[in-house]
N, C-alpha and C. Protein backbone atom coordinates (compact mmCIF):
# COMPACT_ATOMS: atom_id res chain seq x y z
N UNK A 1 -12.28 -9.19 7.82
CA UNK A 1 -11.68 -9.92 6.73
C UNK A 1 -10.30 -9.34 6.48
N UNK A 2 -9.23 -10.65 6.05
CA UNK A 2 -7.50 -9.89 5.99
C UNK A 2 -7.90 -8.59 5.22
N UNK A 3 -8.34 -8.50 3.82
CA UNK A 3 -8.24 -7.88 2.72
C UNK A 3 -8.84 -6.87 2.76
N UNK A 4 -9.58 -6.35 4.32
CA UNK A 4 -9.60 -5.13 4.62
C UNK A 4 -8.58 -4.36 5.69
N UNK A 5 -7.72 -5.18 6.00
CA UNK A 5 -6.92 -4.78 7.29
C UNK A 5 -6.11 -3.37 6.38
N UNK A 6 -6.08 -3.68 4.99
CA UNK A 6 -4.93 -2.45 4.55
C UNK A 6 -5.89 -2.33 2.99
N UNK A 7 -6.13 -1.17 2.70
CA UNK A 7 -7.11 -1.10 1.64
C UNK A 7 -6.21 -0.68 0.53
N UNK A 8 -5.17 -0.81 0.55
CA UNK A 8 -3.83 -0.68 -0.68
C UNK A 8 -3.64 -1.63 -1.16
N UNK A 9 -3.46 -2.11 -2.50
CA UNK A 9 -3.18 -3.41 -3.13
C UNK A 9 -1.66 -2.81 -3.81
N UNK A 10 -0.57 -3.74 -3.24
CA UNK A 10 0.58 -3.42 -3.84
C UNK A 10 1.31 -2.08 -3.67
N UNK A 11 1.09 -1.52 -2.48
CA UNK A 11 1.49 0.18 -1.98
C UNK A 11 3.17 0.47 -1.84
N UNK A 12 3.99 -1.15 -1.61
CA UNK A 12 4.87 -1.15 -2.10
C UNK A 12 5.90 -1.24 -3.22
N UNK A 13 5.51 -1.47 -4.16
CA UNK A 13 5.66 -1.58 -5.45
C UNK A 13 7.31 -2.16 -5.38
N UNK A 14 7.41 -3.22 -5.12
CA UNK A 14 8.26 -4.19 -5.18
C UNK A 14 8.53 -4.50 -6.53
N UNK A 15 7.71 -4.80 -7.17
CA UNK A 15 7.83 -5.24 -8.74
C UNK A 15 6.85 -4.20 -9.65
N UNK A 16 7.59 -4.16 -10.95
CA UNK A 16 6.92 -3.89 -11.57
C UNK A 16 5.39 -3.99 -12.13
N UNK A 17 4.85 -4.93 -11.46
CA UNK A 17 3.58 -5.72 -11.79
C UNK A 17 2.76 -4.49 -10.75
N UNK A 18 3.17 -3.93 -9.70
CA UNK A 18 2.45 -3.43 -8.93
C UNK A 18 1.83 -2.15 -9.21
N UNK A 19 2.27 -1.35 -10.95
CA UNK A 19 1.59 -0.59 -11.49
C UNK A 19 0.10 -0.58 -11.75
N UNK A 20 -0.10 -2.16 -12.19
CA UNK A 20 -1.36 -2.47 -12.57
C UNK A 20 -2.51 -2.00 -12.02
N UNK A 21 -1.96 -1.65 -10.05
CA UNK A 21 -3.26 -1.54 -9.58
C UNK A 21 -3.54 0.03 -9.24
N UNK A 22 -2.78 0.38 -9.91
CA UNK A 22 -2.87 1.65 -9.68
C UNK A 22 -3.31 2.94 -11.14
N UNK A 23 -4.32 3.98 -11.42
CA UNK A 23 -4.34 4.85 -12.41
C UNK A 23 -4.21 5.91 -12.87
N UNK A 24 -3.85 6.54 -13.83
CA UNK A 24 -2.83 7.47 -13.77
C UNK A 24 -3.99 8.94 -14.25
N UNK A 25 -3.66 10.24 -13.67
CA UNK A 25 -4.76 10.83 -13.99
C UNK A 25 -3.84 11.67 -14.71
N UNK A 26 -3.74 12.37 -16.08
CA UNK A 26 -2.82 13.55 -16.85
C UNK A 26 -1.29 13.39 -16.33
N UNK A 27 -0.85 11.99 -15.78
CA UNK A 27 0.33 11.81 -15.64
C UNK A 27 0.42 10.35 -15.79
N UNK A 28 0.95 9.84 -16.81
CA UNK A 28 1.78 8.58 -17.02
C UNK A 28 2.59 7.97 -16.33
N UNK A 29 2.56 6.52 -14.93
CA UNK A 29 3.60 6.34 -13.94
C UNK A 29 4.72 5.51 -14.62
N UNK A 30 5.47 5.35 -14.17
CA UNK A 30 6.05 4.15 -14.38
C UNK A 30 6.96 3.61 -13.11
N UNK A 31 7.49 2.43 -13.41
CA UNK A 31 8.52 2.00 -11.89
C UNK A 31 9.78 2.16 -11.68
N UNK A 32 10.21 2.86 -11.02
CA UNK A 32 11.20 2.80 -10.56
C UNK A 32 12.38 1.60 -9.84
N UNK A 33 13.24 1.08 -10.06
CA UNK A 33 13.37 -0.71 -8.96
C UNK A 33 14.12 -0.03 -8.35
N UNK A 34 15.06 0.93 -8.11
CA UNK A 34 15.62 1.30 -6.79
C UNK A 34 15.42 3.52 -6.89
N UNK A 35 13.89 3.24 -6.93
CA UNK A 35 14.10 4.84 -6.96
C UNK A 35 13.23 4.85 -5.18
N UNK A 36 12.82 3.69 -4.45
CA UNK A 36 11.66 4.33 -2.95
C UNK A 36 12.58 4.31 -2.14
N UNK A 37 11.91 4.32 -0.77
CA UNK A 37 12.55 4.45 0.48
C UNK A 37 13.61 2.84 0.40
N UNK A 38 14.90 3.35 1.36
CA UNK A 38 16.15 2.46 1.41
C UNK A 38 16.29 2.01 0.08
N UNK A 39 16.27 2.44 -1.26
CA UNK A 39 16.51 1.59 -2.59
C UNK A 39 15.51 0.46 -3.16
N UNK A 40 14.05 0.54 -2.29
CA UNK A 40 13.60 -0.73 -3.38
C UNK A 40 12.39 0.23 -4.30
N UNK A 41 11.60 -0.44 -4.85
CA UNK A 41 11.00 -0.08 -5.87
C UNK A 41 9.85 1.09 -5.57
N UNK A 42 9.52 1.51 -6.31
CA UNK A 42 8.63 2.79 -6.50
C UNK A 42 7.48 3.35 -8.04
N UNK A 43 7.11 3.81 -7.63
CA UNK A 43 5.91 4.93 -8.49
C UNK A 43 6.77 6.25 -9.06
N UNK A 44 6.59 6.54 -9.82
CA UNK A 44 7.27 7.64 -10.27
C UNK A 44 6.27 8.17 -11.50
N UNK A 45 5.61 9.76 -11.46
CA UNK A 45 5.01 10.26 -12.77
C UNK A 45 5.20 11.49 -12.32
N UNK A 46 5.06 12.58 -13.76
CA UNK A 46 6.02 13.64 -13.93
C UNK A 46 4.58 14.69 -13.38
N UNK A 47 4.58 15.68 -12.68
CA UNK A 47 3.90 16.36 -12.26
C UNK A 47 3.71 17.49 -13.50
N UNK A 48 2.45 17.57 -14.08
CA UNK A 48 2.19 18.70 -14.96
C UNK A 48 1.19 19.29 -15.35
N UNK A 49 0.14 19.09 -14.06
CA UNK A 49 -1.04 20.13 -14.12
C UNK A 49 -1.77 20.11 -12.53
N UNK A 50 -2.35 20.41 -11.70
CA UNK A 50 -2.96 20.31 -11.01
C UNK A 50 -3.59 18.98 -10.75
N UNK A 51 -4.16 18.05 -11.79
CA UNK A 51 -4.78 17.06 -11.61
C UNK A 51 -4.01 15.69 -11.74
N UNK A 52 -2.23 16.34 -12.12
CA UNK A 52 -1.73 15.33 -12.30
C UNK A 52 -1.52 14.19 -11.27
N UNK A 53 -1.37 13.11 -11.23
CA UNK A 53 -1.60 11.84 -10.39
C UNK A 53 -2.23 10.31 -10.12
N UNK A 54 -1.79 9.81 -8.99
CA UNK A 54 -2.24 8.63 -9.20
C UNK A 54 -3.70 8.22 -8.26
N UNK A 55 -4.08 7.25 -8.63
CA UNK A 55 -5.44 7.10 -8.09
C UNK A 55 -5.67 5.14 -7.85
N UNK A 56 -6.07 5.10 -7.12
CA UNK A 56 -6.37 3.69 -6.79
C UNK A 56 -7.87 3.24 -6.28
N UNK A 57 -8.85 2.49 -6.69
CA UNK A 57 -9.83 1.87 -6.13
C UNK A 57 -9.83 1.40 -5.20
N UNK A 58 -10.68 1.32 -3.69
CA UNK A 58 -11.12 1.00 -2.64
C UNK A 58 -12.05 0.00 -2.62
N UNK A 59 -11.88 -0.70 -1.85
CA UNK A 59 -12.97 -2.10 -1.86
C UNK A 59 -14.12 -1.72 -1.04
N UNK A 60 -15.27 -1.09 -1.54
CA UNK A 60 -16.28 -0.96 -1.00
C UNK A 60 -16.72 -1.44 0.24
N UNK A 61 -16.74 -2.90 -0.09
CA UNK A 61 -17.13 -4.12 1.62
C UNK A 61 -16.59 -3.54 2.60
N UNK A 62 -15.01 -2.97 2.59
CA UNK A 62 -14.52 -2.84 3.55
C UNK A 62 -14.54 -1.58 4.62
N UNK A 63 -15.84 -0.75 3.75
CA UNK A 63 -15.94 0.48 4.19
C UNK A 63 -17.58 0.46 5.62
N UNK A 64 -17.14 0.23 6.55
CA UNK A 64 -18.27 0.19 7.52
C UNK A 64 -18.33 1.28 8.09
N UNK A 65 -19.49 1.83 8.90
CA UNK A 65 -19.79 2.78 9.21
C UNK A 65 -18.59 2.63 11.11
N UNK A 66 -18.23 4.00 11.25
CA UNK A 66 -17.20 3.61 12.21
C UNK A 66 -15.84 3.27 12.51
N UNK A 67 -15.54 2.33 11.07
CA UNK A 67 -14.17 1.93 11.13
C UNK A 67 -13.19 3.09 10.60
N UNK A 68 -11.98 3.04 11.25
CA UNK A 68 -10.96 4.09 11.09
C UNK A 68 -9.66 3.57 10.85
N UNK A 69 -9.29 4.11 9.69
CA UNK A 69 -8.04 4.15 9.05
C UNK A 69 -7.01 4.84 9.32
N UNK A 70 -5.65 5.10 9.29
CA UNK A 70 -4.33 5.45 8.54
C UNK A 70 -3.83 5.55 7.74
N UNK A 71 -4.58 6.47 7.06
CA UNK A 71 -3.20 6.75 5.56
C UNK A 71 -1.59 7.16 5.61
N UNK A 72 -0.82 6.63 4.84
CA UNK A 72 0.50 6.52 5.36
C UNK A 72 1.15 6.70 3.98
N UNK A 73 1.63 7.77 3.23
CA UNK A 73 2.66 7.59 1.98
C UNK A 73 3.98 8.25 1.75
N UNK A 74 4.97 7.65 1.51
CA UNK A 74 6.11 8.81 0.90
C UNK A 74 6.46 9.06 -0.21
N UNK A 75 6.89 10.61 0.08
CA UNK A 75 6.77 10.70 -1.68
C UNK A 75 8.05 11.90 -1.56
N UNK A 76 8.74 11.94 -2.50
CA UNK A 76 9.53 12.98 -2.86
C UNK A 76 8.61 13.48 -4.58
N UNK A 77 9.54 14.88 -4.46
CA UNK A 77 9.40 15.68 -5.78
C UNK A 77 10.49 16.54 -6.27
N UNK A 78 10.98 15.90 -7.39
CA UNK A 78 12.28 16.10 -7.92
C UNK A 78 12.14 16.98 -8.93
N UNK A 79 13.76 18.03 -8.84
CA UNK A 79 13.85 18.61 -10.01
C UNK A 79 14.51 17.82 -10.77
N UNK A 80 14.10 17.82 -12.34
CA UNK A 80 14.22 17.10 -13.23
C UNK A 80 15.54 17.10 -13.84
N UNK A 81 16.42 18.40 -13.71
CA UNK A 81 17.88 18.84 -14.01
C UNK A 81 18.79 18.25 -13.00
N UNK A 82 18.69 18.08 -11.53
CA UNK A 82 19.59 18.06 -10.34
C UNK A 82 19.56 16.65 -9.86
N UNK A 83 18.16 16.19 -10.57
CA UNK A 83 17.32 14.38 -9.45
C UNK A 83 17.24 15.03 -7.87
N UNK A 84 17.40 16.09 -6.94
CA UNK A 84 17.23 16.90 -5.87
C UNK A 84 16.07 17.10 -5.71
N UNK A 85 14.72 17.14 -4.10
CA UNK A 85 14.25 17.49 -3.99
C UNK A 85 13.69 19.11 -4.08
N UNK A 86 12.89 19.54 -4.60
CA UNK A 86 11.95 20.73 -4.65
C UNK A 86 11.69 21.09 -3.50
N UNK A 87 11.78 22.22 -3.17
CA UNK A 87 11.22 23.00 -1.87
C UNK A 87 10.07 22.62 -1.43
N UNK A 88 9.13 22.13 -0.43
CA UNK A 88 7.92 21.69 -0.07
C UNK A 88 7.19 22.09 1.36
N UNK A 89 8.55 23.26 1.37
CA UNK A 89 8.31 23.91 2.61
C UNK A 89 7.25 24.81 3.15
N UNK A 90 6.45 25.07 2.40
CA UNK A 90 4.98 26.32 2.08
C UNK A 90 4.06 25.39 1.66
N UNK A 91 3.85 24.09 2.36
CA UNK A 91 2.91 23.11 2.28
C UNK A 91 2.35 23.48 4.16
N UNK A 92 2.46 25.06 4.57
CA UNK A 92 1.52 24.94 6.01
C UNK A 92 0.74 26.13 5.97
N UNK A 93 -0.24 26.27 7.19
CA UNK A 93 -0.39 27.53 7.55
C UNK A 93 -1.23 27.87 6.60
N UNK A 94 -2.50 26.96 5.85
CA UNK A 94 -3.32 27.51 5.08
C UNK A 94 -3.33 27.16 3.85
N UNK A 95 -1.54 26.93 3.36
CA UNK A 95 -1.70 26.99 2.15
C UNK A 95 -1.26 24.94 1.62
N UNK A 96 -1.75 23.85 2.48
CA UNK A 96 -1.94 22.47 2.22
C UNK A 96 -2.72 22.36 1.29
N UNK A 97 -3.53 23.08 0.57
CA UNK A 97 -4.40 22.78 -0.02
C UNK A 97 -3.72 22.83 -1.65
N UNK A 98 -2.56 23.49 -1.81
CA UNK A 98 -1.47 23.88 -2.85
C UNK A 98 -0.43 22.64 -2.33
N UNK A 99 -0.65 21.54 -1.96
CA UNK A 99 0.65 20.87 -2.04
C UNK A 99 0.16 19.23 -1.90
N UNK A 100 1.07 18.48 -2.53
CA UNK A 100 0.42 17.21 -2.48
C UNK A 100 -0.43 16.39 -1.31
N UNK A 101 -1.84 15.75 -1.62
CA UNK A 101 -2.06 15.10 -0.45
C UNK A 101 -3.14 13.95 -1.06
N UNK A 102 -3.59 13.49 -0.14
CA UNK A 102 -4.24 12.22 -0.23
C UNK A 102 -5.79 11.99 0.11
N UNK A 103 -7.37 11.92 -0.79
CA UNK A 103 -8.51 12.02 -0.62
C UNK A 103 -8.80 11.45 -1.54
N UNK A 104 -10.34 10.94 -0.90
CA UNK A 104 -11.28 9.87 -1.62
C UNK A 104 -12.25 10.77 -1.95
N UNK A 105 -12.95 9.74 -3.40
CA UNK A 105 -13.87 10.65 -4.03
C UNK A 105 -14.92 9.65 -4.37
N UNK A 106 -15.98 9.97 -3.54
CA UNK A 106 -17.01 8.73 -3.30
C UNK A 106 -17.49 8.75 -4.96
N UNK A 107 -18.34 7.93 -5.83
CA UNK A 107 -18.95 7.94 -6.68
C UNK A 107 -20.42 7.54 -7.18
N UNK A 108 -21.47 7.68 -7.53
CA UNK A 108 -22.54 7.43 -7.72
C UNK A 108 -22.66 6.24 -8.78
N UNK A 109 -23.44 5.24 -8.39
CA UNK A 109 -24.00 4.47 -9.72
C UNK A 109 -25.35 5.33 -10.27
N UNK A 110 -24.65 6.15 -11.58
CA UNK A 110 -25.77 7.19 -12.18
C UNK A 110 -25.66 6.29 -13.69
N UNK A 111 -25.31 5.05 -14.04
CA UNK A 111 -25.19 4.72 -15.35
C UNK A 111 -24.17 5.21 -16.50
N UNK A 112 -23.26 5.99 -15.69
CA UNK A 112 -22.36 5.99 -16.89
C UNK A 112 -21.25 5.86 -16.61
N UNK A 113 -20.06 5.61 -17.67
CA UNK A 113 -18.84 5.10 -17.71
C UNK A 113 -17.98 5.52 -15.71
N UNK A 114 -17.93 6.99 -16.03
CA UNK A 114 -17.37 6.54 -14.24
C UNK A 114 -17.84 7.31 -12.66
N UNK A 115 -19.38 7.42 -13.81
CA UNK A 115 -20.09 7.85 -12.40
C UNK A 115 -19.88 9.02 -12.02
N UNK A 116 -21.29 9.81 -10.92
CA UNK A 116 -20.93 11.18 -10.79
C UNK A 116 -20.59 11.33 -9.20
N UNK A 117 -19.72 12.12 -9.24
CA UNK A 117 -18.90 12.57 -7.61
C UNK A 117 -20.29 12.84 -6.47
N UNK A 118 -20.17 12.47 -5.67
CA UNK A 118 -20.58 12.87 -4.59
C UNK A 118 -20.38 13.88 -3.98
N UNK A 119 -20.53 14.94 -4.63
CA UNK A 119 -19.81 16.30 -3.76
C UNK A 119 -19.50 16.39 -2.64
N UNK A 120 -20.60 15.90 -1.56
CA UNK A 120 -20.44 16.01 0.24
C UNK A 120 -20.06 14.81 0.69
N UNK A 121 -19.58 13.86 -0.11
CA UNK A 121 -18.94 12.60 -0.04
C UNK A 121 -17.41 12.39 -0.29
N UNK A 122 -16.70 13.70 -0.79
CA UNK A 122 -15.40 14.08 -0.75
C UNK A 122 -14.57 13.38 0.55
N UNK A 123 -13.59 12.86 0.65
CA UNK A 123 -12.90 13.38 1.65
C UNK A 123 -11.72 13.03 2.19
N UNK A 124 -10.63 14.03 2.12
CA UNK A 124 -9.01 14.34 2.66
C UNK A 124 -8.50 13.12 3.89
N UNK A 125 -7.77 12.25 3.26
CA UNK A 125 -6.96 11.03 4.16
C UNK A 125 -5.63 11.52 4.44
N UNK A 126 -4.93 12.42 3.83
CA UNK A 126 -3.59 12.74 4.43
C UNK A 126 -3.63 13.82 3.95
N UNK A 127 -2.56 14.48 4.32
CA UNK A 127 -1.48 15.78 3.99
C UNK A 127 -0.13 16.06 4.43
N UNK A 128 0.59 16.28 4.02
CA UNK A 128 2.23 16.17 4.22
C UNK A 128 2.33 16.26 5.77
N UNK A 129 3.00 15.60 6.26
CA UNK A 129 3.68 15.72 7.73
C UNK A 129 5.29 16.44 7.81
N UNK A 130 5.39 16.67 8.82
CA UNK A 130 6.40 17.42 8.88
C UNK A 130 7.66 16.57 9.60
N UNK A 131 8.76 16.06 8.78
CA UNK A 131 9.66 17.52 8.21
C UNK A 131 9.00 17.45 6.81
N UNK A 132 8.91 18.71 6.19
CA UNK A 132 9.03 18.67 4.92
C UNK A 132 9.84 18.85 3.90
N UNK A 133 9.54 18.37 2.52
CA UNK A 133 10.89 18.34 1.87
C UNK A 133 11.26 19.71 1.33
N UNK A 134 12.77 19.54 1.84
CA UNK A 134 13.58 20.87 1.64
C UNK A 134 14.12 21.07 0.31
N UNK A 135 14.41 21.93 0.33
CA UNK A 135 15.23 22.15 -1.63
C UNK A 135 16.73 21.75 -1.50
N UNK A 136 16.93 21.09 -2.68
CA UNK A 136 18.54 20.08 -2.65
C UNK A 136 17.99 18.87 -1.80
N UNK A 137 17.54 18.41 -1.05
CA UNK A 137 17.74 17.08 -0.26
C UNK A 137 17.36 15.76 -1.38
N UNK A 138 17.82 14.74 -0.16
CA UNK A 138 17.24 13.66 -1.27
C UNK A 138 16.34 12.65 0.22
N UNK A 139 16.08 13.12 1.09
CA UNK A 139 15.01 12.44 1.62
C UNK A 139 13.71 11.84 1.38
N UNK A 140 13.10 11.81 1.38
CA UNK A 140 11.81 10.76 1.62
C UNK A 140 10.99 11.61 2.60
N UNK A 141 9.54 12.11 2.08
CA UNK A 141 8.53 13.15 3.09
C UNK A 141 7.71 11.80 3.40
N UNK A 142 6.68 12.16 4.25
CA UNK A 142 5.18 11.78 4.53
C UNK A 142 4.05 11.90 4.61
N UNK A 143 2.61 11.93 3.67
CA UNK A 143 2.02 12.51 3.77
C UNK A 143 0.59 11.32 4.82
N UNK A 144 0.43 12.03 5.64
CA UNK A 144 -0.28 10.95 6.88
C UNK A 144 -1.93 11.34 6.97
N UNK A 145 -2.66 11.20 7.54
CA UNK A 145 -3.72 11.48 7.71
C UNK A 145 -4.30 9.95 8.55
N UNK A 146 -5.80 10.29 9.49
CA UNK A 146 -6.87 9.46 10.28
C UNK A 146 -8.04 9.90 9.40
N UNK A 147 -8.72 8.57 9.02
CA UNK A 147 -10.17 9.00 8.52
C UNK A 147 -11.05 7.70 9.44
N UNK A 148 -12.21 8.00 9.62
CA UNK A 148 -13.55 6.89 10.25
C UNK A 148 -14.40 7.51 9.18
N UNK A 149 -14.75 6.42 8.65
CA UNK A 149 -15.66 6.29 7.79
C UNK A 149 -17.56 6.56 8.22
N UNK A 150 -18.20 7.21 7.22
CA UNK A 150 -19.13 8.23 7.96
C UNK A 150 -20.11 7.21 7.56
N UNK A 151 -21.44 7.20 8.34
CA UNK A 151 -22.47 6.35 7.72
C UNK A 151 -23.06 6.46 6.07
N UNK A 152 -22.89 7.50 5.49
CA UNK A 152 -23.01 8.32 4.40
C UNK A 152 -22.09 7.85 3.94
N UNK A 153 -21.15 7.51 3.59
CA UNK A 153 -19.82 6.59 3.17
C UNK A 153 -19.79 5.69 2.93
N UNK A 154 -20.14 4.49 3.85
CA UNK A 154 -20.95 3.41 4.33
C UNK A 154 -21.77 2.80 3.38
N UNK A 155 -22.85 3.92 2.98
CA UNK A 155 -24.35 3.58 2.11
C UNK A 155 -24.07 3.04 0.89
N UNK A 156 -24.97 2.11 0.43
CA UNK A 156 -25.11 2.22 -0.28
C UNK A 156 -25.03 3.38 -1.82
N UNK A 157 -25.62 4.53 -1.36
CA UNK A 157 -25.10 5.51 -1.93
C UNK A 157 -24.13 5.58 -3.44
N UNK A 158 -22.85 5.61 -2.71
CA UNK A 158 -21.59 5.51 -3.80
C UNK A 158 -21.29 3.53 -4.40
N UNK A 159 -21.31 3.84 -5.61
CA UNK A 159 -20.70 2.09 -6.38
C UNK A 159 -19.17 2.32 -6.39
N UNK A 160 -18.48 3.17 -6.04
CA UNK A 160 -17.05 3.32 -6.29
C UNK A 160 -16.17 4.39 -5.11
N UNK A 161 -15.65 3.88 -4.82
CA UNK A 161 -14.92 4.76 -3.93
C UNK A 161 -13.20 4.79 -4.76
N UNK A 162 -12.43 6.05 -4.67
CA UNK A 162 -11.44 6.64 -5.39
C UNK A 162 -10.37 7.36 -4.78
N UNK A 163 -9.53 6.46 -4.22
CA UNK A 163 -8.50 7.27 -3.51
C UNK A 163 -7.23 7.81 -5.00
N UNK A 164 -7.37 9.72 -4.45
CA UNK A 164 -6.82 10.39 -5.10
C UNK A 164 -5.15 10.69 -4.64
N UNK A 165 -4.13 10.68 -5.08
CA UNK A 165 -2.76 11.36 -4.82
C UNK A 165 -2.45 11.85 -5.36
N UNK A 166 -2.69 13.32 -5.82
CA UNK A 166 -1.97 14.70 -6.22
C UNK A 166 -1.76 16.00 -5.76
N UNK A 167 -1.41 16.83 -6.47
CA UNK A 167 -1.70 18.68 -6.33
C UNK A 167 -0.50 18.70 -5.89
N UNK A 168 0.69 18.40 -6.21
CA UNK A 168 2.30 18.75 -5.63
C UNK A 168 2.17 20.39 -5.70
N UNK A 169 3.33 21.35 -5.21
CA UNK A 169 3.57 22.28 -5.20
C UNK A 169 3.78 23.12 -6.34
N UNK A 170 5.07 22.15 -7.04
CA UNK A 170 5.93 22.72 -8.32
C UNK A 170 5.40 21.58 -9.27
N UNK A 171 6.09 21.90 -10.76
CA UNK A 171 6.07 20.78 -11.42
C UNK A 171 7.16 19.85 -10.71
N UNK A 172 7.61 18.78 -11.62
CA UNK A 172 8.52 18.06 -11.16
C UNK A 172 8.19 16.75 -11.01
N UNK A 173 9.19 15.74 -10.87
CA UNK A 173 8.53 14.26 -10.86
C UNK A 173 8.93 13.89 -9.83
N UNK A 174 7.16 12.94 -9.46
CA UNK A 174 6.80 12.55 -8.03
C UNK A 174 7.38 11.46 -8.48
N UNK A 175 7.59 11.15 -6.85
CA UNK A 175 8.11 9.57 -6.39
C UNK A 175 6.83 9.55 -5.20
N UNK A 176 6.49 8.03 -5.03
CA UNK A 176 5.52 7.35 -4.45
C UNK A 176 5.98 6.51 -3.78
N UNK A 177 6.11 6.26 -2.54
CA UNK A 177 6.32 4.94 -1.82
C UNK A 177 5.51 4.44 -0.78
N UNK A 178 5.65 2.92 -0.68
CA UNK A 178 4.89 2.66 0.84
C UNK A 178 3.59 3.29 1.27
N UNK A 179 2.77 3.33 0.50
CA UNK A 179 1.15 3.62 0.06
C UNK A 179 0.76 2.74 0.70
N UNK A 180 -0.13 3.16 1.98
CA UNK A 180 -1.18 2.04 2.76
C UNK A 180 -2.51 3.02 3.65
N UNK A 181 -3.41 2.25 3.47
CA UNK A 181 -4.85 3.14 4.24
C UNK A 181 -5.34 1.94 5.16
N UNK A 182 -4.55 1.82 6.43
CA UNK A 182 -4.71 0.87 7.04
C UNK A 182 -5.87 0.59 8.47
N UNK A 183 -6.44 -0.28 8.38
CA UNK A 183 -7.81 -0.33 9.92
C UNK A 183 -6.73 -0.18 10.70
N UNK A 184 -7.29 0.31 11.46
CA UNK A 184 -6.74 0.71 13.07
C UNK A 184 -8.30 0.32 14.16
């Protein structure tokens, strides 16, 4: 079915309307119209705790046992005095787990408002690719990742699946662009 070929609704954020599909976790987004890649529109929320970030729903149907994706996003992280990228260079070698990236968080239908995590149902779709962003630049990073979806994934099991985007390095405000988790 088309409407699984790319499990992102609105990853470009062309218009302002394209907030809607997206939720904000201890960070408030808003749009940018010429803050993404080449000048068009973007995601933008201010980084200020560990959990700060955005989050988007997954269409269940589209999750079969087998099928494999591409996660694909760019994102800068600005100091708030300069509009200059933040150092993002100590996003290797162990320490990815301290710097922004991209994972789903399966969920249980347990009866309440948003359901309880699947602990062993976790699981990491991207992490920054390299080059990474340097301090002073004004480039555009990538954070990429391959996932195939596990039969346990699949199940019945989870009523909600939860793609997560946070854990930047520094504080500072993220930019979001060109968000897609595409079949391959």
């Amino acid at each position: 079915r088309a409407a699984c070929d790319d499990l992102i609704r609105s990853g470009d954020f062309d218009t302002d309307e394209s907030l809607s599909d997206f939720l904000n976790i201890a960070a408030p987004s808003s749009w940018l119209a010429t803050g993404g890649v080449g000048g068009t529109g973007a995601l933008t929320y201010e980084h200020t705790s560990i959990n700060s970030g955005i989050n988007h729903y997954l269409d269940l149907s589209c999750l079969v046992d087998g099928a494999t994706f591409q996660f694909e996003a760019s994102y800068r992280v600005l100091n708030a005095t300069t509009g200059l990228n933040l150092d993002q260079t100590e996003c290797v070698g162990g320490m990815e787990v301290y710097c922004i990236h991209a994972w789903i968080e399966f969920r249980e239908n347990d009866n309440s408002q948003l359901g309880d995590t699947v602990n062993s149902m976790r699981q990491t779709v991207g992490r920054p690719a390299t080059p990474l962003l340097v301090e002073g630049s004004t480039d555009f990073a990538i954070i990429s990742g391959t996932w195939t979806v596990t039969e346990a994934q699949a199940s019945s099991r989870a009523n909600r699946a939860l793609l997560h985007i946070n854990n930047v390095r520094s504080g500072g405000s993220v930019i979001i662009d060109n968000i897609s988790l595409v079949r391959v």
